[in-house]
N, C-alpha and C. Protein backbone atom coordinates (compact mmCIF):
# COMPACT_ATOMS: atom_id res chain seq x y z
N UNK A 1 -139.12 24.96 -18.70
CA UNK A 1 -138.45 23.72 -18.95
C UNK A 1 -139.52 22.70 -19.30
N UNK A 2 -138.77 22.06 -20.26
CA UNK A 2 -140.05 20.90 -20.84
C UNK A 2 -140.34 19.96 -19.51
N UNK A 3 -141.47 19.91 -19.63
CA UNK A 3 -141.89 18.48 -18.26
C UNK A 3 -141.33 17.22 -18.33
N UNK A 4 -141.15 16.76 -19.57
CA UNK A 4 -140.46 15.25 -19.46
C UNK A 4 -139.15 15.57 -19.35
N UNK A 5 -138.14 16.45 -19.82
CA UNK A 5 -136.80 16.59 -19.22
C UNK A 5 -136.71 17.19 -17.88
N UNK A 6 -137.56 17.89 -17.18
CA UNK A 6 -137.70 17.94 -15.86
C UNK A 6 -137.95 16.80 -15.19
N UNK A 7 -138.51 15.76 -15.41
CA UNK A 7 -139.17 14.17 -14.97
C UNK A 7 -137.52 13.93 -15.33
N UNK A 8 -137.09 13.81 -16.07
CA UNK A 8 -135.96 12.81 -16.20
C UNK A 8 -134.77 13.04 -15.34
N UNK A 9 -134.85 14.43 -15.05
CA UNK A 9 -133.33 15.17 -14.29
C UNK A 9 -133.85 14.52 -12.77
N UNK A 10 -134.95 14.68 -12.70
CA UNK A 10 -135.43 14.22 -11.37
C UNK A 10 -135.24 12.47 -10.90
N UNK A 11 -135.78 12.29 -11.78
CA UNK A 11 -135.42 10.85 -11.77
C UNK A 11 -133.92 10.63 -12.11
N UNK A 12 -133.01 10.83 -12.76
CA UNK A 12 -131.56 10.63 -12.59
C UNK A 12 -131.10 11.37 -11.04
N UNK A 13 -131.60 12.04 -10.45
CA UNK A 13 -131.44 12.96 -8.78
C UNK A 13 -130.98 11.55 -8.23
N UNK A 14 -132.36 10.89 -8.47
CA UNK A 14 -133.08 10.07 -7.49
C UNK A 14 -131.93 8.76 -7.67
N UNK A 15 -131.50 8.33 -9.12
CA UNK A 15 -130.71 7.39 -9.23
C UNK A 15 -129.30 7.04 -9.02
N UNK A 16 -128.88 8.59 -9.12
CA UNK A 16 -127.23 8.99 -8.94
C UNK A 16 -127.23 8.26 -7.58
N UNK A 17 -127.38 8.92 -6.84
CA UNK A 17 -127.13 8.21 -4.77
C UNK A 17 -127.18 6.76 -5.06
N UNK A 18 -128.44 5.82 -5.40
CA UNK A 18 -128.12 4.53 -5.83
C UNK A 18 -127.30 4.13 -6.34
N UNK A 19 -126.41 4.56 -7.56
CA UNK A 19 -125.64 3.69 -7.94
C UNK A 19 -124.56 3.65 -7.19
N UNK A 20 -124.04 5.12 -6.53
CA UNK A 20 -122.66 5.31 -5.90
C UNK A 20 -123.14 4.83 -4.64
N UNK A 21 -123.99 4.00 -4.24
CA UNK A 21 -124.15 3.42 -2.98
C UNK A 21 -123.80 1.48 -2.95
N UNK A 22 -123.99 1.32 -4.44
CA UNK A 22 -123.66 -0.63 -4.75
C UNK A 22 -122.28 -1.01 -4.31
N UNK A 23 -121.90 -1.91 -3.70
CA UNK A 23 -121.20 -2.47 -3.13
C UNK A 23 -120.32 -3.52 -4.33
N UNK A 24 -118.70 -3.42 -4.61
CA UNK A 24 -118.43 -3.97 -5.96
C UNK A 24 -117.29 -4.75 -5.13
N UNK A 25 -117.21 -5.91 -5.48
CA UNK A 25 -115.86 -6.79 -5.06
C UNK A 25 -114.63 -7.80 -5.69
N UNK A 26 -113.78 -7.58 -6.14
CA UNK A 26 -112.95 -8.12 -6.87
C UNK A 26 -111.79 -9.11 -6.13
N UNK A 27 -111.32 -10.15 -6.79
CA UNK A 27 -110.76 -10.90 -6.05
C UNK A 27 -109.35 -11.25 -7.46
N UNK A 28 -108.82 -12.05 -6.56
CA UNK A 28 -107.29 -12.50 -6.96
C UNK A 28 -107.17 -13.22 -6.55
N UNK A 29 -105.33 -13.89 -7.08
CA UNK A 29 -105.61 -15.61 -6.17
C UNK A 29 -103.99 -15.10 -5.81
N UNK A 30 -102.87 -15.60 -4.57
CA UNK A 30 -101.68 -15.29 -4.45
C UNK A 30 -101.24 -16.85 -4.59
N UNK A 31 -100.09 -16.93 -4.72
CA UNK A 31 -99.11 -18.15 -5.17
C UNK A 31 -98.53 -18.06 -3.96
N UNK A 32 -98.38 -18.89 -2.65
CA UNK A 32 -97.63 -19.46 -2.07
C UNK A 32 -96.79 -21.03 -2.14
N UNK A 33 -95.35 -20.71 -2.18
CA UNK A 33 -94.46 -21.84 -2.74
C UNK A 33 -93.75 -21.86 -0.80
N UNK A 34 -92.90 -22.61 -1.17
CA UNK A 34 -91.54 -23.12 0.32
C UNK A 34 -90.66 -24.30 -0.07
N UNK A 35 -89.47 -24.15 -0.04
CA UNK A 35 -88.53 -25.45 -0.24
C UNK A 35 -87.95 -25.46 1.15
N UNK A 36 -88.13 -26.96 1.45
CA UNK A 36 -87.56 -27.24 2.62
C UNK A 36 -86.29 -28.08 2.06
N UNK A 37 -85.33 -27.03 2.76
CA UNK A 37 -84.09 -27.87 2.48
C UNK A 37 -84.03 -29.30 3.50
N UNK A 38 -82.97 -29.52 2.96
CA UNK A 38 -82.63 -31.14 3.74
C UNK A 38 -81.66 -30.43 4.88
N UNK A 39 -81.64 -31.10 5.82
CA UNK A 39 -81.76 -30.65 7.65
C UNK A 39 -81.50 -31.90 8.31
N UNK A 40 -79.93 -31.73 8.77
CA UNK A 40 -80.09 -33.10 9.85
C UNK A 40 -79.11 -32.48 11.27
N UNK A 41 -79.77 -33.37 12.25
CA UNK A 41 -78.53 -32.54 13.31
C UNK A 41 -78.28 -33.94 14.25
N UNK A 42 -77.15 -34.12 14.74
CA UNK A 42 -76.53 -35.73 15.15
C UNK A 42 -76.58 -35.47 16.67
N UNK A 43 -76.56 -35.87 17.54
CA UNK A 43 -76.35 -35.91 18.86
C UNK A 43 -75.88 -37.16 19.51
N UNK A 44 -75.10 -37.96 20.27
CA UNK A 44 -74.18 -38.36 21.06
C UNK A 44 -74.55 -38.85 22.21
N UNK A 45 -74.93 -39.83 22.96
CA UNK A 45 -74.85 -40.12 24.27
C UNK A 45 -73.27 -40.32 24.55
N UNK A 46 -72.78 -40.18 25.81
CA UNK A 46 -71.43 -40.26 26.48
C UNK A 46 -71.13 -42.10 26.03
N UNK A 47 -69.97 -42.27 26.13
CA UNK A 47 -69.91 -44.01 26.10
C UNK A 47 -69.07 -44.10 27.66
N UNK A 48 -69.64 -44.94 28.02
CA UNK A 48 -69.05 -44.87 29.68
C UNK A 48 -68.93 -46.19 30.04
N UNK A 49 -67.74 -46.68 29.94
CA UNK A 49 -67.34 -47.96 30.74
C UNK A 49 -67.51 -48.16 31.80
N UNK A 50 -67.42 -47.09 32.91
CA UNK A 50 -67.33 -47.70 34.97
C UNK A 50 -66.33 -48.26 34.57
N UNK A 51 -66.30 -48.86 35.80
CA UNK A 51 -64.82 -49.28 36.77
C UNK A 51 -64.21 -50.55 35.38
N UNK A 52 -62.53 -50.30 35.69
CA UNK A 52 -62.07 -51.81 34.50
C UNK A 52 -60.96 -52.07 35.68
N UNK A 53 -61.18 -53.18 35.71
CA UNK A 53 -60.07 -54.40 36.73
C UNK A 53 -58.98 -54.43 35.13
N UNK A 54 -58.02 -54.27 35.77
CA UNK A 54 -56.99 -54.70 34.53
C UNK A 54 -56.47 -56.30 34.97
N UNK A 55 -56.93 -56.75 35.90
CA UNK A 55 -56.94 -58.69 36.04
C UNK A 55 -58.05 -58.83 35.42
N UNK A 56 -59.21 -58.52 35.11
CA UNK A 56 -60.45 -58.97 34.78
C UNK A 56 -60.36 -59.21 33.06
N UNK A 57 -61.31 -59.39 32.53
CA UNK A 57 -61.35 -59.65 31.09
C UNK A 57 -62.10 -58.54 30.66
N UNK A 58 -62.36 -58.34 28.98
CA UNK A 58 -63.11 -57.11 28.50
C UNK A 58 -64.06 -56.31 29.12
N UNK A 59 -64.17 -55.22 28.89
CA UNK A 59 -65.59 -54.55 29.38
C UNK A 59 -65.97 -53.79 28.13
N UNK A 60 -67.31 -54.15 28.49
CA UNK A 60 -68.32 -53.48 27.32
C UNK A 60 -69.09 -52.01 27.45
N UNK A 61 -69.10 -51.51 26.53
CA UNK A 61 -70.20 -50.45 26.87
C UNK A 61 -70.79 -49.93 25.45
N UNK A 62 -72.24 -49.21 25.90
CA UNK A 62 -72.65 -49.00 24.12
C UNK A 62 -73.17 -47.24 24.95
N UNK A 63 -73.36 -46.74 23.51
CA UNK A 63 -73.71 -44.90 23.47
C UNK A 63 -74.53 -45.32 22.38
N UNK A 64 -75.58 -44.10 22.29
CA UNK A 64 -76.44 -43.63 21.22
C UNK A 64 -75.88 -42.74 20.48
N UNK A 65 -75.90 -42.86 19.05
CA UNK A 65 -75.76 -41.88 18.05
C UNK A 65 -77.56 -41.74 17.62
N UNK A 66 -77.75 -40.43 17.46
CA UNK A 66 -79.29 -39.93 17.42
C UNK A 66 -79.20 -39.02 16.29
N UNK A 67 -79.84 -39.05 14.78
CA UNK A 67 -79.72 -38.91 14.00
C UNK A 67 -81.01 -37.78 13.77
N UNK A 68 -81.83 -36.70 13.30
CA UNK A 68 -82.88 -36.20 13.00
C UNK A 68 -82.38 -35.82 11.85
N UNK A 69 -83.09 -35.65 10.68
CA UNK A 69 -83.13 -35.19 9.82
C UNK A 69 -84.90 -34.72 8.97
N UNK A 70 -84.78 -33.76 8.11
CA UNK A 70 -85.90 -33.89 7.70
C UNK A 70 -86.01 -35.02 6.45
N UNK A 71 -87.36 -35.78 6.60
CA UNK A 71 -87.44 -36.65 5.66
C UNK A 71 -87.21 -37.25 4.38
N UNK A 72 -86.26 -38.43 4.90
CA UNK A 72 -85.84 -39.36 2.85
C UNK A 72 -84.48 -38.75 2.68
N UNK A 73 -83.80 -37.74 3.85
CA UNK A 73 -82.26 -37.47 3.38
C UNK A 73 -81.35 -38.90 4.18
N UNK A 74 -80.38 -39.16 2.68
CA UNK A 74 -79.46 -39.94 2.95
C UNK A 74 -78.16 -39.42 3.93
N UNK A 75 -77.50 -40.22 4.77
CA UNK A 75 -76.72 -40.12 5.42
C UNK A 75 -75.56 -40.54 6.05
N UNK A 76 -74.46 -40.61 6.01
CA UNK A 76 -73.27 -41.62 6.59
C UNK A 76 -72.90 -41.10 8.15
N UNK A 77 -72.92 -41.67 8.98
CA UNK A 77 -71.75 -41.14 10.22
C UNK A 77 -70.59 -41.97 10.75
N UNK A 78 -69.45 -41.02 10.42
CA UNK A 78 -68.40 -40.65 11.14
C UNK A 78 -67.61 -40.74 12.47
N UNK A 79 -66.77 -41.61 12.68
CA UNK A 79 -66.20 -41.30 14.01
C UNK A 79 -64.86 -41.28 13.79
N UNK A 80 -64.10 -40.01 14.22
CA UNK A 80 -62.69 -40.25 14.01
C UNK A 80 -61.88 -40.59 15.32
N UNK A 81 -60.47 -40.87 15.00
CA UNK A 81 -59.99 -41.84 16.11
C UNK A 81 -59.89 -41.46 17.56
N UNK A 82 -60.46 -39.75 17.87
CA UNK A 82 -60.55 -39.91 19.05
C UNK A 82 -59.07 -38.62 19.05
N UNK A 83 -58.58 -38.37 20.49
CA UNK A 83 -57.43 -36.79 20.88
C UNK A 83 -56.37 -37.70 21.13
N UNK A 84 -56.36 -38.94 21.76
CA UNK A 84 -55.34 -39.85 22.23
C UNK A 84 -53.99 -40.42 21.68
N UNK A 85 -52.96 -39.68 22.07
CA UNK A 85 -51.77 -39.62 21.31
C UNK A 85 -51.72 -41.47 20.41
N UNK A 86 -51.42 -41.42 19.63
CA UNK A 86 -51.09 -42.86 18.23
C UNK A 86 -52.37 -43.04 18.65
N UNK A 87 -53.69 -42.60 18.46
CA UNK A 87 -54.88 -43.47 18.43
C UNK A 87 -55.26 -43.95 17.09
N UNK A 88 -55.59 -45.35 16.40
CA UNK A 88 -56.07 -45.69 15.23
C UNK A 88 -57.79 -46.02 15.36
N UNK A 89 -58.11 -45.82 14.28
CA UNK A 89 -59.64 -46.56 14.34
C UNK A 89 -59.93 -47.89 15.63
N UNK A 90 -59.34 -49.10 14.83
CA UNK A 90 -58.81 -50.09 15.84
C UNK A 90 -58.38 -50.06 16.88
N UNK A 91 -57.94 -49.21 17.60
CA UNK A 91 -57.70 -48.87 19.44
C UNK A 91 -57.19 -47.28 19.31
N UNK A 92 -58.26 -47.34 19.77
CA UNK A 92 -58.27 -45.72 20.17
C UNK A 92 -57.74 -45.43 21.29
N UNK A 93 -57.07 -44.32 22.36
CA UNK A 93 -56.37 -44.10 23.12
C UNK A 93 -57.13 -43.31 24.34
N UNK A 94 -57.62 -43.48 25.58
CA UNK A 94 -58.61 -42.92 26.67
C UNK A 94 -57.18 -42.49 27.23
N UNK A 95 -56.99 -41.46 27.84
CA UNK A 95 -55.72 -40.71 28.74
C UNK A 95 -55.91 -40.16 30.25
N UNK A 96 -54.82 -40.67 30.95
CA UNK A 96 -55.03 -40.00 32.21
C UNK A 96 -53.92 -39.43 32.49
N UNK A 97 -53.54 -38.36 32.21
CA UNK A 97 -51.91 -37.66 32.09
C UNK A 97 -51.75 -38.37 30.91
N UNK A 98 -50.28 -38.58 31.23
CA UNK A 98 -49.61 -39.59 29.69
C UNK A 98 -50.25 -41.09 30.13
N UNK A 99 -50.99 -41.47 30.78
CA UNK A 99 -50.84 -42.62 30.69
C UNK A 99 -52.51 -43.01 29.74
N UNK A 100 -52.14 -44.38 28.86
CA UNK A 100 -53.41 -44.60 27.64
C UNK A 100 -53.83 -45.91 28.26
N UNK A 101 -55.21 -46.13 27.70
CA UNK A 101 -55.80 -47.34 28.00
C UNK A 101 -56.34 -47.58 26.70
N UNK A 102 -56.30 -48.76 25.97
CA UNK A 102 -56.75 -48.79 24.52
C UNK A 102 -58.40 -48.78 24.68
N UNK A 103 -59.10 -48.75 24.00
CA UNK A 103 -60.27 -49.12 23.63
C UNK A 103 -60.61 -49.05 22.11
N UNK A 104 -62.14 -49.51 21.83
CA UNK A 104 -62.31 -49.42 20.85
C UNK A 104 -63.93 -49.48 20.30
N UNK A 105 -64.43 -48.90 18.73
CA UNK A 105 -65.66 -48.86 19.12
C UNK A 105 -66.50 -49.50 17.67
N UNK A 106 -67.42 -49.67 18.04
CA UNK A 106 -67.41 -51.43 17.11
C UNK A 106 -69.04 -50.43 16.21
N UNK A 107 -69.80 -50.90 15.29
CA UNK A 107 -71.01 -50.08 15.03
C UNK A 107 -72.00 -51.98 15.24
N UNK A 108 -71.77 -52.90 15.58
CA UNK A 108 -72.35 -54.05 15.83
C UNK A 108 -71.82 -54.77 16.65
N UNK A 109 -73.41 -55.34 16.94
CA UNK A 109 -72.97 -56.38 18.52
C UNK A 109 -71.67 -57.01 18.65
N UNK A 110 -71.17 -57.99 18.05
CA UNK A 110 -70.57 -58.91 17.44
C UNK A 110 -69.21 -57.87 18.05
N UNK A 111 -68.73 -56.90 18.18
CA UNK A 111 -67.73 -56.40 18.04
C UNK A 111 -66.69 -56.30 16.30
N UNK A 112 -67.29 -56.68 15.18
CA UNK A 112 -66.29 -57.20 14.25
C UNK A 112 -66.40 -55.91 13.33
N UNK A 113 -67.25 -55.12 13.21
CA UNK A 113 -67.21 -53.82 12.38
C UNK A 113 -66.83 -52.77 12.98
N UNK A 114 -65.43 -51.86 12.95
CA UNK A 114 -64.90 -51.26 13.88
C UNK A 114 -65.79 -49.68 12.81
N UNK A 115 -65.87 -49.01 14.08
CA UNK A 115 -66.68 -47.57 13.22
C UNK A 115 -65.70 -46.65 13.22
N UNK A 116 -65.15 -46.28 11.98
CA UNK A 116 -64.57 -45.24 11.43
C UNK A 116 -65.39 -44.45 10.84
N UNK A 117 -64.17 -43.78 10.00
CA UNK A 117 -64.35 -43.08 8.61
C UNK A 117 -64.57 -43.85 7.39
N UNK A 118 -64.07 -45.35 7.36
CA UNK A 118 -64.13 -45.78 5.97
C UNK A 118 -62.83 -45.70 5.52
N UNK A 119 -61.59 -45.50 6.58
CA UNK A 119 -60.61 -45.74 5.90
C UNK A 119 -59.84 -46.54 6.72
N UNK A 120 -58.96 -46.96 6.18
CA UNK A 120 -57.79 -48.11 7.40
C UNK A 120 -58.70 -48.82 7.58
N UNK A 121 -59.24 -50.01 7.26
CA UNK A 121 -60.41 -50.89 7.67
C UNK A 121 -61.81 -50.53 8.26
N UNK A 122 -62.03 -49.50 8.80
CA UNK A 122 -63.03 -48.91 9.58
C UNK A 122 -63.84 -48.79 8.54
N UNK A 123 -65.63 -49.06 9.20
CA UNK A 123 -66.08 -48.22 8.28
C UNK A 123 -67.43 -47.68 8.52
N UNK A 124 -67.70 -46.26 8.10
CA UNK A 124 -69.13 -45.68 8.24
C UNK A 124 -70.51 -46.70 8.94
N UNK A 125 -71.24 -45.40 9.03
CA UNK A 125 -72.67 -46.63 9.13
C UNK A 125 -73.05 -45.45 8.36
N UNK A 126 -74.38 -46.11 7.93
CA UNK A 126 -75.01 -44.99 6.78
C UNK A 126 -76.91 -45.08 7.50
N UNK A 127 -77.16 -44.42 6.92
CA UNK A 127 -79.01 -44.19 7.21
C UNK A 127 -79.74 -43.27 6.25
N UNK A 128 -81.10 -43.19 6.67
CA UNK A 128 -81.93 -42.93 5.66
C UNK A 128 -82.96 -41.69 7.04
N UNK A 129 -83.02 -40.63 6.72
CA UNK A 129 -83.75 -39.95 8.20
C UNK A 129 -84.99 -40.35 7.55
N UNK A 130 -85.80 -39.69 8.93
CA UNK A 130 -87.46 -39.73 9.11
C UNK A 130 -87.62 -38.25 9.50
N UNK A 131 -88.74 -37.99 9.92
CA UNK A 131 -89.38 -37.27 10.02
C UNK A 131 -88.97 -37.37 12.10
N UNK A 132 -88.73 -38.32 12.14
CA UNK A 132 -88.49 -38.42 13.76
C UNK A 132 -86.88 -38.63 14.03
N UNK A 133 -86.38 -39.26 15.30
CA UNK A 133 -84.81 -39.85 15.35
C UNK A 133 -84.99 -40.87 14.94
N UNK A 134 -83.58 -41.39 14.62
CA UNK A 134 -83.23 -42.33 14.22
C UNK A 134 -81.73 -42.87 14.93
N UNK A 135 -81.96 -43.64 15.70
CA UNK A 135 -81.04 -43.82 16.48
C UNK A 135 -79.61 -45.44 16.21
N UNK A 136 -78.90 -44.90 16.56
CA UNK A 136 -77.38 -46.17 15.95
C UNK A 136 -76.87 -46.53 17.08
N UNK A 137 -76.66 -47.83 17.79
CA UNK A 137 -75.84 -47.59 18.41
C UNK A 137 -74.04 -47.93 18.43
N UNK A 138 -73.47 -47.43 19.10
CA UNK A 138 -71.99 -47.42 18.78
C UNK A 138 -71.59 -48.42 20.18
N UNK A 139 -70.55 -49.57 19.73
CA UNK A 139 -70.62 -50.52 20.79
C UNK A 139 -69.23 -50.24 21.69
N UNK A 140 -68.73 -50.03 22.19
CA UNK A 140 -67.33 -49.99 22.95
C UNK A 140 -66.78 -50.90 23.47
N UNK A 141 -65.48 -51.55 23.34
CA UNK A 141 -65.08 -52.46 24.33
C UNK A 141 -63.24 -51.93 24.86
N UNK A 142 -63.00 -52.18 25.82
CA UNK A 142 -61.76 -51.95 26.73
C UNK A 142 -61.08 -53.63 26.70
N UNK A 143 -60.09 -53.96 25.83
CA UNK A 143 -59.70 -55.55 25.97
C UNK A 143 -59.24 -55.87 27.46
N UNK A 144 -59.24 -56.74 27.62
CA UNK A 144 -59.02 -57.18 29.35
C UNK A 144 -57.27 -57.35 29.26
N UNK A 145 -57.13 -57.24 30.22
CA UNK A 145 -55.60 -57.37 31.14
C UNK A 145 -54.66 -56.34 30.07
N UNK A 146 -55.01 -54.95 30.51
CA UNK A 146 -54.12 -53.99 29.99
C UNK A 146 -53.16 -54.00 30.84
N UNK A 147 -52.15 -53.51 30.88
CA UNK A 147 -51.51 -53.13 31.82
C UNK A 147 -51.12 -51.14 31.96
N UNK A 148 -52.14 -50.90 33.06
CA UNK A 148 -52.20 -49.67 32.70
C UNK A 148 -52.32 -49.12 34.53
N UNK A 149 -51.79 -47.81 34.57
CA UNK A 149 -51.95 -47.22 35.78
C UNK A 149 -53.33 -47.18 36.03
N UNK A 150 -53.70 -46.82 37.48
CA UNK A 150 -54.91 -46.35 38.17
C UNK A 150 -54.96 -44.69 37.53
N UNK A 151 -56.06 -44.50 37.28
CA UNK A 151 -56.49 -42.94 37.23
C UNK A 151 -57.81 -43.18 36.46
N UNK A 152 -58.62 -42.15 36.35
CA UNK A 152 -59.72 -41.47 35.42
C UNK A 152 -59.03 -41.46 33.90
N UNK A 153 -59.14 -42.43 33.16
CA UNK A 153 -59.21 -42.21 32.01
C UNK A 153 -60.51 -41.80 31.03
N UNK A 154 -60.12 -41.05 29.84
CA UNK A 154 -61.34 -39.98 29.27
C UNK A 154 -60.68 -39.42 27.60
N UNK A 155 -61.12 -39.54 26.67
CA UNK A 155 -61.17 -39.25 25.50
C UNK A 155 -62.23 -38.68 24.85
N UNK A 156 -62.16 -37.86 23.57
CA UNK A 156 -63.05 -37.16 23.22
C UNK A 156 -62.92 -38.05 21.45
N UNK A 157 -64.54 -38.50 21.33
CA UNK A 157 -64.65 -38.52 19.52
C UNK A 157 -65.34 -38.02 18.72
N UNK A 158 -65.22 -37.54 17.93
CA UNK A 158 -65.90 -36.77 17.35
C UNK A 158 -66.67 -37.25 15.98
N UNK A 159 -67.50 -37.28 16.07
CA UNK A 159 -69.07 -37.83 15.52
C UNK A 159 -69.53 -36.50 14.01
N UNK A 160 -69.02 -37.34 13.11
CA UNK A 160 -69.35 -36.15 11.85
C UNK A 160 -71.04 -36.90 10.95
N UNK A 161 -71.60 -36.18 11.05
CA UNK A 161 -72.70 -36.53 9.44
C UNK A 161 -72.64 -35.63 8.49
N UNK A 162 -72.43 -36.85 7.42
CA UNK A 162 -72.62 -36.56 5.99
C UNK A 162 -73.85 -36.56 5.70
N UNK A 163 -75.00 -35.20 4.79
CA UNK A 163 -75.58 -35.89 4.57
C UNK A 163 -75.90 -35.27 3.00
């Protein structure tokens, strides 16, 4: 065998192991996307009058409406008139057996904006969420000198968001 193609086989011996020993690394890039839908959930404090003298004059009481949503969604809430047989926006009906005690539930101090649906005079409150709560409150009043039996009176309303 010629000497320089013997030198060369030898030397390619020697080079093969080197190359299949280099270390090679390739890369890519991945696309991560996410839509966060719009997300709100409402929650309710109780509205609780205590004791009403039906000689006495009005009684007041206020509840929290607590609003979360995820951020910049628009929103209206809802209160409908309540389980209380003929209840309207404007006096809603609290029951103890058959017997009713009017009340009613205002979305401002003042008592003069009664909170509905937005229909029959009533009307919505609306909002804008955050990233945190957002809280409303709902005002209640019981007019003074009902004439109504003694018992536990109790009604249920139900609190809708639009959003």
């Amino acid at each position: 065998m010629n000497p320089k193609f013997k030198a060369l086989i030898i030397g390619l011996a020697f080079a093969i192991p080197s190359i299949q020993s280099q270390a090679a690394t390739a890369t890519s890039v991945m696309a991560v996307s996410a839509t966060v839908l719009t997300a709100c959930v409402v929650v309710a404090t109780p509205l609780t009058f205590g004791s009403y003298d039906t000689t006495a004059g009005a009684v007041d009481a206020s509840a929290t409406v607590n609003v979360t949503c995820t951020g910049g969604a628009n929103y209206t809430i809802a209160l409908d008139t309540g389980a209380g047989t003929g209840a309207i926006f404007a006096s809603r009906k609290m029951t103890s057996g058959l017997n009713l005690l009017n009340y009613s539930v205002y979305s401002d101090t003042t008592h003069a904006t009664v909170w509905g649906d937005g229909t029959l005079g009533s009307s919505v409150v609306s909002g804008t969420g955050s990233l945190g709560t957002v809280s409303h409150t709902a005002y209640g009043r019981i007019a003074g000198s009902q004439a109504v039996n003694a018992g536990v009176y109790a009604d249920v309303v139900t609190v809708t968001l639009n959003y």
